[in-house]
Protein backbone atom coordinates (compact mmCIF):
# COMPACT_ATOMS: atom_id res chain seq x y z
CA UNK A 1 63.28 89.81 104.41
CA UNK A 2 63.75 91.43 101.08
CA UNK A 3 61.00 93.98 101.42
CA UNK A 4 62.30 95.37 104.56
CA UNK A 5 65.96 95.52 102.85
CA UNK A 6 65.38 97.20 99.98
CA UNK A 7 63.30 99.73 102.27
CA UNK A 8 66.06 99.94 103.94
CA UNK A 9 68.52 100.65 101.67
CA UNK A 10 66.47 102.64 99.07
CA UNK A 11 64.89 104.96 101.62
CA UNK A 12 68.76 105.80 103.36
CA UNK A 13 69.97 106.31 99.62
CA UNK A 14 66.71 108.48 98.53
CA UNK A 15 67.34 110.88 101.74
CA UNK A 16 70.99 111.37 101.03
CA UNK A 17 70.43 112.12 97.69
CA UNK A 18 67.99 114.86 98.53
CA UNK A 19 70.17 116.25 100.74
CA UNK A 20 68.87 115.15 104.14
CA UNK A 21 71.85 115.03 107.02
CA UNK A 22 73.67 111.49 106.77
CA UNK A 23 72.37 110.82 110.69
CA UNK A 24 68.84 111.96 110.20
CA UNK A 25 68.35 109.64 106.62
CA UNK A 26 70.04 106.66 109.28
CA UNK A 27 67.71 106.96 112.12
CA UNK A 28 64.10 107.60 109.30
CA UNK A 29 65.38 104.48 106.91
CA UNK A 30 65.38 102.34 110.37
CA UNK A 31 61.80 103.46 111.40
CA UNK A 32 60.34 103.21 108.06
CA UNK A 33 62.05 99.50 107.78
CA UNK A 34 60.73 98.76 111.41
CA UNK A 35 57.25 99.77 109.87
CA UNK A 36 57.26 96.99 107.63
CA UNK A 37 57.59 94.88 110.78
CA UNK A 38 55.50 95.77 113.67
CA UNK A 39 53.01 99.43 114.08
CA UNK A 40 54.02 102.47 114.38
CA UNK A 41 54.21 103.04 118.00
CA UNK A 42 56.59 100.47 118.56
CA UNK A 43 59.09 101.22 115.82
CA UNK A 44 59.46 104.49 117.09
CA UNK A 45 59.94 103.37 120.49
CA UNK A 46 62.27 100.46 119.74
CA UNK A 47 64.44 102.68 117.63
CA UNK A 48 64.91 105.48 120.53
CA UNK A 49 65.60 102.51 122.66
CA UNK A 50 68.28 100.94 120.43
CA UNK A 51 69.58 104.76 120.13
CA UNK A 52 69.89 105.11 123.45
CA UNK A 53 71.53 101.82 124.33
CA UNK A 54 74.16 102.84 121.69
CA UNK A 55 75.12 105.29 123.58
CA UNK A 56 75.18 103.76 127.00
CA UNK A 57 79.11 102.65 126.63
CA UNK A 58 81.80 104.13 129.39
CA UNK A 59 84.07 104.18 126.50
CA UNK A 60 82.37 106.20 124.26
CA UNK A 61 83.14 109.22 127.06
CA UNK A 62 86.43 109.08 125.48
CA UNK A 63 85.43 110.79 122.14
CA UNK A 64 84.06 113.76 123.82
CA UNK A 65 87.28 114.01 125.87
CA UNK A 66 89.51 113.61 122.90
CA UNK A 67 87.72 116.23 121.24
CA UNK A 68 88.15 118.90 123.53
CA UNK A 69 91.74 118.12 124.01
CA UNK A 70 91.79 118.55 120.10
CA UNK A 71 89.86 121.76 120.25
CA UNK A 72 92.21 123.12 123.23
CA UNK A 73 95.61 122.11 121.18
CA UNK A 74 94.01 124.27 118.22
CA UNK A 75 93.29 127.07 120.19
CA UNK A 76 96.68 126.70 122.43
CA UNK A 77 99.63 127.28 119.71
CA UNK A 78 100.23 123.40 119.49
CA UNK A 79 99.91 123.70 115.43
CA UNK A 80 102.42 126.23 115.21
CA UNK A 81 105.06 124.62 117.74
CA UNK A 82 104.81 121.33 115.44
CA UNK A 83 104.95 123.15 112.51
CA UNK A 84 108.29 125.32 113.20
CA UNK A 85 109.80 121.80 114.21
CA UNK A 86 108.72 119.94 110.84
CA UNK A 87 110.09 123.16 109.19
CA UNK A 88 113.54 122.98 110.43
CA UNK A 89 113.81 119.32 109.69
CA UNK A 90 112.24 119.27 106.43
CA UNK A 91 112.46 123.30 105.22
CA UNK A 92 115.88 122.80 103.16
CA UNK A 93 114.49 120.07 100.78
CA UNK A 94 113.83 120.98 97.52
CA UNK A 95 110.09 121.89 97.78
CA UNK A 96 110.36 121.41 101.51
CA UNK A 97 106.92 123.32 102.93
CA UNK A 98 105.04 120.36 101.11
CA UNK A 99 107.12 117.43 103.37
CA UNK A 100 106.14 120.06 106.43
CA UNK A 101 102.73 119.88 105.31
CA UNK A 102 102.93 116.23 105.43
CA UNK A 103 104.88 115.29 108.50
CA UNK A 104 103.49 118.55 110.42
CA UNK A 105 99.88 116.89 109.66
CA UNK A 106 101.11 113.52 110.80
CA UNK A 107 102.34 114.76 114.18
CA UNK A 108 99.56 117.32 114.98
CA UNK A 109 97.05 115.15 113.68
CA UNK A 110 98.08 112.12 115.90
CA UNK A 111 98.23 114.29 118.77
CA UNK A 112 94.64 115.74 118.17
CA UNK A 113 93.51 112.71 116.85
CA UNK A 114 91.09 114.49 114.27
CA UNK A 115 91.54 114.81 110.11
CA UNK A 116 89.12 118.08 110.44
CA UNK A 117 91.48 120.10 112.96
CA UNK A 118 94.20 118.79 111.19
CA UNK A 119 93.33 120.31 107.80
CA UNK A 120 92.01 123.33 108.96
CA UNK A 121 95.54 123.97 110.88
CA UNK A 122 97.92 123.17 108.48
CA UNK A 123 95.63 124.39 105.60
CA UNK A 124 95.43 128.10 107.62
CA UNK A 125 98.79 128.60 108.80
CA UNK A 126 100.90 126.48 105.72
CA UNK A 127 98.59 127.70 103.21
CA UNK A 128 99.33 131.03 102.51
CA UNK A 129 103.08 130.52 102.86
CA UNK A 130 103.33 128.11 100.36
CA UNK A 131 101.28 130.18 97.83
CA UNK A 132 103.93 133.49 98.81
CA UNK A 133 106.55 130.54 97.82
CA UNK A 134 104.81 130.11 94.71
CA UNK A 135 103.56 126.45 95.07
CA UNK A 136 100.79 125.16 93.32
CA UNK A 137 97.34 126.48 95.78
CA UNK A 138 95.71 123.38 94.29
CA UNK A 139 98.47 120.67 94.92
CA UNK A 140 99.18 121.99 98.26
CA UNK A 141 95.54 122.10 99.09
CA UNK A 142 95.91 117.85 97.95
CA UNK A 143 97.99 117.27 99.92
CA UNK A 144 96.95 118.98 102.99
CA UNK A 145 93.30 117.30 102.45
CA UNK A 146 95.12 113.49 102.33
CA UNK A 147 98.16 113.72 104.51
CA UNK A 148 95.42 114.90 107.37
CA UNK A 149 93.64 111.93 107.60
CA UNK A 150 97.45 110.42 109.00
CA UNK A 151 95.89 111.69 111.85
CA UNK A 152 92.84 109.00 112.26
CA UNK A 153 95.50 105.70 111.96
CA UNK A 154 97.99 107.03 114.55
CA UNK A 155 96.89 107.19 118.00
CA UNK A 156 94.58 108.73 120.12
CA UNK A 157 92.07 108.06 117.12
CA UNK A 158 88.44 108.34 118.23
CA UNK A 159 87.09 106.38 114.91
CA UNK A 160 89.52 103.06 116.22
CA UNK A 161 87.03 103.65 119.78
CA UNK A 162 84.10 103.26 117.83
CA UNK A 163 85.50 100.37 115.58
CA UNK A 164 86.45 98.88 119.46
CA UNK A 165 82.78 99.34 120.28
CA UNK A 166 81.18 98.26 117.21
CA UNK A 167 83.41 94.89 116.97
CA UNK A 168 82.26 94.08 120.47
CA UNK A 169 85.41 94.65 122.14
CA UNK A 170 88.28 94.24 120.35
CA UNK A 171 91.31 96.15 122.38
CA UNK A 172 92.27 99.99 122.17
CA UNK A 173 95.39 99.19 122.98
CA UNK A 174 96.31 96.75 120.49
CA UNK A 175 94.33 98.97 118.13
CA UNK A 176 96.02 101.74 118.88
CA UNK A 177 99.51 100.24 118.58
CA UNK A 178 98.28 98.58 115.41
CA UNK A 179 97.66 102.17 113.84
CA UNK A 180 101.57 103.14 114.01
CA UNK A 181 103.46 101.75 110.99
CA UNK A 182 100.42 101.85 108.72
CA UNK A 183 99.90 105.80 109.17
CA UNK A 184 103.61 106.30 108.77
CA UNK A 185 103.91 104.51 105.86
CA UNK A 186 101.04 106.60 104.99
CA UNK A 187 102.40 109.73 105.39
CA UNK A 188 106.31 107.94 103.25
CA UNK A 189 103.85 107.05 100.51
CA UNK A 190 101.69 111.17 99.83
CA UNK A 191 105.63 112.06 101.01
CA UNK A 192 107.13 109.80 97.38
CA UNK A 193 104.59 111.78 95.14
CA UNK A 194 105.10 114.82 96.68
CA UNK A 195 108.80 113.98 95.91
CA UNK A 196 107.98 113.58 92.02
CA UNK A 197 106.02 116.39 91.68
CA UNK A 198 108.42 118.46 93.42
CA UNK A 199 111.35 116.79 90.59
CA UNK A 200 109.07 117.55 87.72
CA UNK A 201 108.35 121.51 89.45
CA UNK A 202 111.86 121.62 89.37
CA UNK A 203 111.85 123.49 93.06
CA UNK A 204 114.86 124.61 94.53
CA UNK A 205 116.05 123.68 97.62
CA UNK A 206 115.53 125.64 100.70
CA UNK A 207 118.10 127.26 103.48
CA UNK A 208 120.06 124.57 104.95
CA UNK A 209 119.16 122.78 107.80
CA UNK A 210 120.11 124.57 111.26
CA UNK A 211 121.14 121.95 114.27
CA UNK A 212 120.37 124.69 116.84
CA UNK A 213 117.17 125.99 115.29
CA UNK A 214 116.29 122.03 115.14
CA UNK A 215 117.34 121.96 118.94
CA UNK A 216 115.14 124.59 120.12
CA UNK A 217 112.16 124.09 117.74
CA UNK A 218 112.17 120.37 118.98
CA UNK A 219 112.21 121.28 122.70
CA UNK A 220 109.22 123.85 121.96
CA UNK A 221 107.21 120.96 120.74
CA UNK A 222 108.80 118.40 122.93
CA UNK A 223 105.62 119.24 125.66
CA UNK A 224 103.20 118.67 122.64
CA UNK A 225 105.07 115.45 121.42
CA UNK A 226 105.09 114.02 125.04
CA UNK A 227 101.43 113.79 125.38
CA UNK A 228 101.46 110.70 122.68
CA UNK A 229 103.98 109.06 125.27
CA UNK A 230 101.55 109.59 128.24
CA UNK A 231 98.36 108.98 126.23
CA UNK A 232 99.47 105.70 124.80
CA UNK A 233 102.39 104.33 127.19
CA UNK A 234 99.52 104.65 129.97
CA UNK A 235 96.66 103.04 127.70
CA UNK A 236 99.70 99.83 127.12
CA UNK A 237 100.94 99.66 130.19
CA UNK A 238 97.33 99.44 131.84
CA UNK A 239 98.06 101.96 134.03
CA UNK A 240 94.67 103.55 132.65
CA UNK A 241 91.73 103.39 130.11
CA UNK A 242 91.82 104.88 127.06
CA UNK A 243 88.90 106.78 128.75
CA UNK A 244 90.51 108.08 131.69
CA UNK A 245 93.50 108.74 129.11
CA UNK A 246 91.28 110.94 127.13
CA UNK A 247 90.51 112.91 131.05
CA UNK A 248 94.37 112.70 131.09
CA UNK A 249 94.52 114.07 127.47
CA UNK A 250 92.27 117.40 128.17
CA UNK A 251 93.87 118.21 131.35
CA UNK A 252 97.65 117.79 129.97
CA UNK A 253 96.54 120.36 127.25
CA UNK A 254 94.89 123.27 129.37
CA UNK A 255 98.18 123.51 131.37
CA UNK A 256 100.39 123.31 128.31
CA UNK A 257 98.63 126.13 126.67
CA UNK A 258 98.00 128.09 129.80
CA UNK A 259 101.69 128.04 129.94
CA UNK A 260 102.33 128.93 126.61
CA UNK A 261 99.97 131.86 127.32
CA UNK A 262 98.36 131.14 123.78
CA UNK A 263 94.67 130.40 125.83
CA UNK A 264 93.08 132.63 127.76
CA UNK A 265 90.27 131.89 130.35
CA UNK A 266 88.12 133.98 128.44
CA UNK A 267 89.03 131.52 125.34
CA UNK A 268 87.88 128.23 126.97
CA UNK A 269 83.90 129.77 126.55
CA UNK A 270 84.24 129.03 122.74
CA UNK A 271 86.67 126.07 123.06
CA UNK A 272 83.92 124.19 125.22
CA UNK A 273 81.06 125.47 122.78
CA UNK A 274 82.71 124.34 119.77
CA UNK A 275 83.77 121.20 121.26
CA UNK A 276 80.14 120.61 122.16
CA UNK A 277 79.04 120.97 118.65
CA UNK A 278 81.54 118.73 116.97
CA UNK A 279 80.26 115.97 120.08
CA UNK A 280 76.31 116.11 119.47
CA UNK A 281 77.09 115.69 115.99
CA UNK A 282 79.62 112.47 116.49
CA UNK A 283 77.00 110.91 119.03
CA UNK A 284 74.11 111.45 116.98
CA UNK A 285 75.77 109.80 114.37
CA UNK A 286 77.02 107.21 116.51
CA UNK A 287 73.12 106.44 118.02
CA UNK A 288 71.38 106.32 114.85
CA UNK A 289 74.22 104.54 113.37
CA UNK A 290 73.88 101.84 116.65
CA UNK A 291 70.12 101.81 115.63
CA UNK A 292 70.91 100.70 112.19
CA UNK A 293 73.23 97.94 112.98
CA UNK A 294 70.31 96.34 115.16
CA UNK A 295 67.95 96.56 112.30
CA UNK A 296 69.91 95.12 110.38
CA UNK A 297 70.77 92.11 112.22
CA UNK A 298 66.86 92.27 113.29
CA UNK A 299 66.34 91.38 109.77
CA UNK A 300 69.64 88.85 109.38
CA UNK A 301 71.25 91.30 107.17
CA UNK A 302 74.80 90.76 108.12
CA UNK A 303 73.92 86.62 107.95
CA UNK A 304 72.99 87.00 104.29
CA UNK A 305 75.54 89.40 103.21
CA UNK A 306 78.33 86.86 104.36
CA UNK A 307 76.89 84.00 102.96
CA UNK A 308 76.89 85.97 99.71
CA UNK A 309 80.51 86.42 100.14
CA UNK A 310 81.59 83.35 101.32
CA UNK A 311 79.56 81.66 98.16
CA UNK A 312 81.39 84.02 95.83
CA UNK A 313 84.66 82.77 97.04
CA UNK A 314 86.57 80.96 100.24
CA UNK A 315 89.96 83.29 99.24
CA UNK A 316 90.87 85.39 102.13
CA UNK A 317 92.65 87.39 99.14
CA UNK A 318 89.42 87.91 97.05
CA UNK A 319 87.19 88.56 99.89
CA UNK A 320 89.36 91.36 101.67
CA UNK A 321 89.70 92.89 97.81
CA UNK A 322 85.79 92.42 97.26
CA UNK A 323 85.51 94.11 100.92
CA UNK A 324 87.78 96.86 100.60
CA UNK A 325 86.13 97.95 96.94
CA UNK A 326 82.92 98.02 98.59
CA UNK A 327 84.14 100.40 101.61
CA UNK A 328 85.80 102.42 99.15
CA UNK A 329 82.44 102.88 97.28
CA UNK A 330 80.70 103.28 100.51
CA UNK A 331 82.90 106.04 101.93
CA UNK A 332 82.01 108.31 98.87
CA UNK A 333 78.92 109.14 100.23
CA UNK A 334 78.78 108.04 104.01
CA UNK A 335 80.57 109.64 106.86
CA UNK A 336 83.40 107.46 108.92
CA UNK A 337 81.87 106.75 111.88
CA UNK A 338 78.57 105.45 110.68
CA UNK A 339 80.29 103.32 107.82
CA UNK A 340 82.49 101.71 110.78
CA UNK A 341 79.39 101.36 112.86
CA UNK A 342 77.04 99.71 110.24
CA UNK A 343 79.78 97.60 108.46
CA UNK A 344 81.78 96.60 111.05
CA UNK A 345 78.89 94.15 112.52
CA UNK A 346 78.51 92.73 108.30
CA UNK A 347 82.22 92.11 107.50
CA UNK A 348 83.58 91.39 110.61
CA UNK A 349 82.50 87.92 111.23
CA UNK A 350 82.83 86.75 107.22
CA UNK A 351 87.13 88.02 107.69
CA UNK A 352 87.18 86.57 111.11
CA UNK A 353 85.72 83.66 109.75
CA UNK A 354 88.33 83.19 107.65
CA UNK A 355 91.16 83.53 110.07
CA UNK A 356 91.89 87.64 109.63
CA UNK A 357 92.62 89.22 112.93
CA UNK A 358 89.79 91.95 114.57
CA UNK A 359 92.76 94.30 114.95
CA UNK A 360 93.84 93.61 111.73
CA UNK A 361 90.69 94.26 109.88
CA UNK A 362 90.05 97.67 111.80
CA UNK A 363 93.32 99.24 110.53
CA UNK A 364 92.28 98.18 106.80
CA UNK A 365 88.89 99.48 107.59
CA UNK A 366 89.36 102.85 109.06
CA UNK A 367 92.53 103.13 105.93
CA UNK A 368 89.79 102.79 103.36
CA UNK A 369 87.53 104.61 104.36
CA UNK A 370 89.96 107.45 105.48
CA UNK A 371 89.96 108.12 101.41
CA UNK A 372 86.40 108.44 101.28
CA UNK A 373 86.98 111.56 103.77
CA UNK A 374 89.10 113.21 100.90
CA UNK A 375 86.50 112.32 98.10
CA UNK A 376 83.41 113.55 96.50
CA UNK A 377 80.61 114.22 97.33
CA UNK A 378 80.12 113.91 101.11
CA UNK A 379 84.39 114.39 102.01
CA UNK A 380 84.65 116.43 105.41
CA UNK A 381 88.25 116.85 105.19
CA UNK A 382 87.75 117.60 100.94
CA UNK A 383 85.20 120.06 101.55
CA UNK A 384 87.12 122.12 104.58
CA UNK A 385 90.71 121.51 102.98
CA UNK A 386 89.13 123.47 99.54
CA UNK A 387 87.62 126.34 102.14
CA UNK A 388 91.02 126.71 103.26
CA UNK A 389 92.70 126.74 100.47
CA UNK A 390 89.84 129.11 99.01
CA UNK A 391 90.26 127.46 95.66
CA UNK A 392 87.44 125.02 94.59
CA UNK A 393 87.18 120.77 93.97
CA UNK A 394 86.83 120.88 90.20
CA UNK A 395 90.48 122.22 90.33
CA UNK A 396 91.83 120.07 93.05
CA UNK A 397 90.65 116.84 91.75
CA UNK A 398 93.11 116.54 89.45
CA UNK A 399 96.27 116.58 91.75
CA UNK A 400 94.19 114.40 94.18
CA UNK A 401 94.50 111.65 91.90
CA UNK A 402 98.07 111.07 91.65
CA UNK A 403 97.82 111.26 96.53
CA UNK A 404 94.42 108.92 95.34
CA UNK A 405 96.85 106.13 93.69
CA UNK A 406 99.53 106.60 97.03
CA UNK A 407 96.88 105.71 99.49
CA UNK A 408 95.02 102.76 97.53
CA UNK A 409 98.33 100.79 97.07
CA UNK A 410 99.33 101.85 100.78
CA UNK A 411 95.76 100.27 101.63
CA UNK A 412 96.60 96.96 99.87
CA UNK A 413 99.85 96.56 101.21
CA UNK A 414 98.34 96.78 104.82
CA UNK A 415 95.65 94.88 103.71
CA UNK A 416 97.65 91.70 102.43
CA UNK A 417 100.37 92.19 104.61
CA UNK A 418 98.89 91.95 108.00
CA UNK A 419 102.27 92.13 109.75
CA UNK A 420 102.55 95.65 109.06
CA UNK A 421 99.59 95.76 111.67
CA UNK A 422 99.89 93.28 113.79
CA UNK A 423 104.11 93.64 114.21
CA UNK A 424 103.53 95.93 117.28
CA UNK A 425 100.58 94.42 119.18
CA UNK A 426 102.09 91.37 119.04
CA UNK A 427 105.63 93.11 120.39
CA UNK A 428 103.98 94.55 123.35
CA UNK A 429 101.96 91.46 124.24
């Protein structure tokens, strides 16, 4: 069994460091492991097939769903409707435009369910008023990159599907009401640095607040706010699947922005196009990343690694801390949704084993590796929050640390605390 892991692993590690695509070094590191195993004929063809397979799930139609819906919202004026409301509840704070940033990305972000759109939104239309304010471009640009990934705890979240999928079943719903208080305390925690480096900037306070410009910004985004309450009341209540929610989703956007007149007809051509894009490359990602998880429990991976653990220590505590370092190291250079989908299958049964809860352990797993989204050198949300911005990594780094140290001890408190997770499920069961 060694032989075919280290292929495994040194091949996928080789092609990434050369610069091949993260799902094209998945699916060659399984064939060339497969190789070791039976001829060539068959590894190819028993690779397609477990490819394939991954993809033949009725929930995975969700993610293309929830993608377009995301895609529509950026297109339809959403952004800017949640914006003006986070602005006249949080624009007369000292410093406010960064708390906008923040609670703007936690509300548009939920409701598009995506880190990427998130950044790029708040990053394009917050940007350049922040650096007429005279903000910091780099420290704005940090916190735009880590307050976006809010967006991938709270609900509709397309990376808790796959997590659902890839822990053979666990429930959307409870995920999804699991994702709540964690991404809000989140948000409170990149909010309290903010808050510090806004003291030491010595900012002054903005106009003060407005009740009527409050009132009408609020019922402007009111539309936008109600599609969480449709989304997830219906997933909870049973009334439908997350997957007919997502159905639910795009068709509750194209007559919100139709009737905003911010999309046109003639729009929807590169809505559907880009939407298209942003799917192939999820589901290739996803099928390769399927593809890897059977090789590796083809070849008792997942077995060995948890007997490892387990003969390391029988501490829930140090295991969960031994896991969470590891998924912190392995989201610096793998995307999301193949980390979730290869390391779900390996960890899952050594925490479960131990008593932690599925739902649990998918909130503390999609929080880690949320950070590895805002790190060097393979961070979507790094790489298009410093486009943006146009300013450059080298010179965000440095105020990404402080956000760094918010979301790490956020991550252990949901990690130790499981209540903070769990409090909601359990209220709704």
């Amino acid at each position: 069994m060694m032989s075919e892991v280290l292929i495994l692993v040194l091949s996928f590690v080789i092609l990434l460091a050369i610069g091949v695509p993260v799902a094209w070094s998945i699916g060659i590191s399984c064939v060339l492991t497969i190789l070791a195993s039976i001829d060539t004929l068959a590894s190819f063809t028993t690779v397609a097939q477990r490819m394939a397979t991954g993809l033949d799930s009725f929930s995975l139609l969700a993610i293309p769903l929830f993608i377009l819906a995301g895609q529509i919202m950026n297109q339809g004026g959403i952004a800017n409707r949640l914006i003006a409301f986070a602005k006249a509840l949080m624009g007369a704070l000292p410093g406010g435009l960064i708390y906008v940033n923040v609670v703007a990305a936690m509300l548009f972000g939920a409701i598009a369910g995506s880190a990427v759109a998130a950044t790029s939104a708040m990053g394009g239309i917050l940007g350049p008023a922040m650096e007429k304010e005279g903000y910091s471009k780099q420290f704005g640009a940090a916190v735009n990159i880590t307050s976006s990934t809010t967006g991938l705890i709270i609900p509709p979240s397309n990376v808790l599907i796959v997590y659902s999928l890839a822990s053979g079943g666990v429930s959307i719903a409870s995920l999804f009401l699991a994702g709540y208080l964690p991404g809000i305390l989140m948000g409170l925690a990149l909010m309290l640095v903010a808050a510090i480096w806004i003291k030491k900037k010595k900012y002054p306070a903005g106009e003060p607040a407005n009740l009527k410009n409050i009132a009408v910004t609020f019922l402007h985004a009111l539309p936008s706010l109600l599609l969480l309450v449709v989304v997830i009341g219906g997933i909870v209540s049973g009334i439908f699947t997350a997957t007919e929610a997502s159905g639910i989703a795009v068709l509750y956007c194209l007559i919100l922005s139709f009737i905003n007149r911010e999309l046109k007809v003639s729009d929807l051509h590169g809505v559907f196009l880009s939407s298209v894009g942003t799917t192939a490359i999820v589901m290739l990602l996803i099928a390769t990343s399927m593809s890897m998880s059977w090789v590796m429990s083809y070849e008792n991976i997942p077995q060995a690694v948890s007997d490892a653990l387990l003969s390391l220590s029988d501490n829930i505590f140090v295991i969960l801390l031994i896991i969470n370092l590891l998924l912190l190291f392995v989201g610096t250079f793998m995307d999301m949704t193949p980390a979730v989908l290869i390391f779900t299958p390996i960890f899952l049964p050594v925490v479960t084993a131990l008593g932690v809860d599925p739902v649990h352990f998918g909130i503390m797993m999609v929080m880690n590796l949320c950070v590895g989204l805002c790190t060097p050198p393979v961070g979507s949300v790094l790489f298009i929050g410093v486009s943006v911005a146009k300013t450059s990594i080298q010179k965000v780094i440095k105020p990404l640390m402080p956000l760094y140290v918010a979301m790490f001890i956020v991550l252990l408190l949901v990690t130790f605390i499981p209540e903070i997770s769990l409090w909601l499920p359990k209220l709704f069961e």
